[in-house]
Protein backbone atom coordinates (compact mmCIF):
# COMPACT_ATOMS: atom_id res chain seq x y z
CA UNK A 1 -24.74 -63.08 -37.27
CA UNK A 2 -22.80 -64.60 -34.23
CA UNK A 3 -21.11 -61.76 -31.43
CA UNK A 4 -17.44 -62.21 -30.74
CA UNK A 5 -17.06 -61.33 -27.31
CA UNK A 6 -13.77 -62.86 -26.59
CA UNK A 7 -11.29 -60.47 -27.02
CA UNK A 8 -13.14 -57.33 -25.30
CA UNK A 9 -10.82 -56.15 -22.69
CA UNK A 10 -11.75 -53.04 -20.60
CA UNK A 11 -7.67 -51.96 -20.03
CA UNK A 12 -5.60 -50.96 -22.38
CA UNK A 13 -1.55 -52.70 -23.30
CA UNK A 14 -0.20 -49.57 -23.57
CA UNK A 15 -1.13 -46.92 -20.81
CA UNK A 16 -2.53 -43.49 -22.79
CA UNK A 17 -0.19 -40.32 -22.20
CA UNK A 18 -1.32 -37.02 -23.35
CA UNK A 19 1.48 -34.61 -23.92
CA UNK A 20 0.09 -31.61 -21.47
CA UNK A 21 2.42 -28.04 -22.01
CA UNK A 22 1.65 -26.07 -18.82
CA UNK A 23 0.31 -23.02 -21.92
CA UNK A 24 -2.72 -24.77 -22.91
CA UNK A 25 -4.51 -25.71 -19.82
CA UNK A 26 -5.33 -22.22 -19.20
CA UNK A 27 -5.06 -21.10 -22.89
CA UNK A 28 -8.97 -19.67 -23.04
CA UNK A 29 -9.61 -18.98 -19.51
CA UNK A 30 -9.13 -15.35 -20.75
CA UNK A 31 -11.33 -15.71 -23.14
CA UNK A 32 -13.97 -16.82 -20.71
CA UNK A 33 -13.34 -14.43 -17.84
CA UNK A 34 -13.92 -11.57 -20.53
CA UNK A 35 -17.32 -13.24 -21.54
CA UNK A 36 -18.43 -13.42 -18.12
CA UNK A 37 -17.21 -9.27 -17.17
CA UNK A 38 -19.52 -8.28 -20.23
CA UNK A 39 -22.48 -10.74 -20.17
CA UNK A 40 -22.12 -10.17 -15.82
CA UNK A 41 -22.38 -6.03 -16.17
CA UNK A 42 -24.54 -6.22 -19.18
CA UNK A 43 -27.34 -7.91 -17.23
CA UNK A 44 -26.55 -5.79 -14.07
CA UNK A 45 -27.33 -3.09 -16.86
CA UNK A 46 -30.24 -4.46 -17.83
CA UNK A 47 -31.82 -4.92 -14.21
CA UNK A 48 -30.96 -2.03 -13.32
CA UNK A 49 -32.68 -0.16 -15.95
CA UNK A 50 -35.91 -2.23 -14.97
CA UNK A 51 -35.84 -1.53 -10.68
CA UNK A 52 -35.31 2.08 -11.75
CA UNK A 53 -38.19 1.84 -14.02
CA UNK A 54 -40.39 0.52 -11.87
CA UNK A 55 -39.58 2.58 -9.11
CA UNK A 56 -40.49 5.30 -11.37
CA UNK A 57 -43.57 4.66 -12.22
CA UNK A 58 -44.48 3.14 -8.61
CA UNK A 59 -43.21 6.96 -8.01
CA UNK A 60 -45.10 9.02 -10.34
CA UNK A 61 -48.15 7.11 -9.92
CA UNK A 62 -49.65 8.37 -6.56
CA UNK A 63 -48.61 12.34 -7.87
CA UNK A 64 -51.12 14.86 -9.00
CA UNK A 65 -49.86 17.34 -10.45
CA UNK A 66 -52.14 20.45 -10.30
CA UNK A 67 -52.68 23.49 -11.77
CA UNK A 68 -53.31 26.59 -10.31
């Protein structure tokens, strides 16, 4: 089978123009803002929970309770 490399051409005839409305360029920028507040305070949630746990424990662990 023989290559035909002749009429490759890296530009194009006619330039490429996307039609662009100013709407959609930010149309799911919402979308991701509101993903990153609840994944953001979700793991500030979750880390959190775990320094106060360890704290806690690192707390408890040297007190002896006693009884009289």
């Amino acid at each position: 089978m023989r290559d035909d490399f002749e009429n490759i051409r890296a530009e194009r005839d006619i330039p490429l123009h996307r039609s662009i409305t100013q709407g959609s360029n930010y149309a799911g920028l919402w979308k991701q803002i509101a993903l990153g507040i609840v994944v953001g305070y979700s793991v500030l949630g979750v880390l959190s929970a775990v320094g106060w746990w360890v704290f806690v424990k690192l707390a408890l662990s040297g007190l002896q309770i006693t009884t009289p």
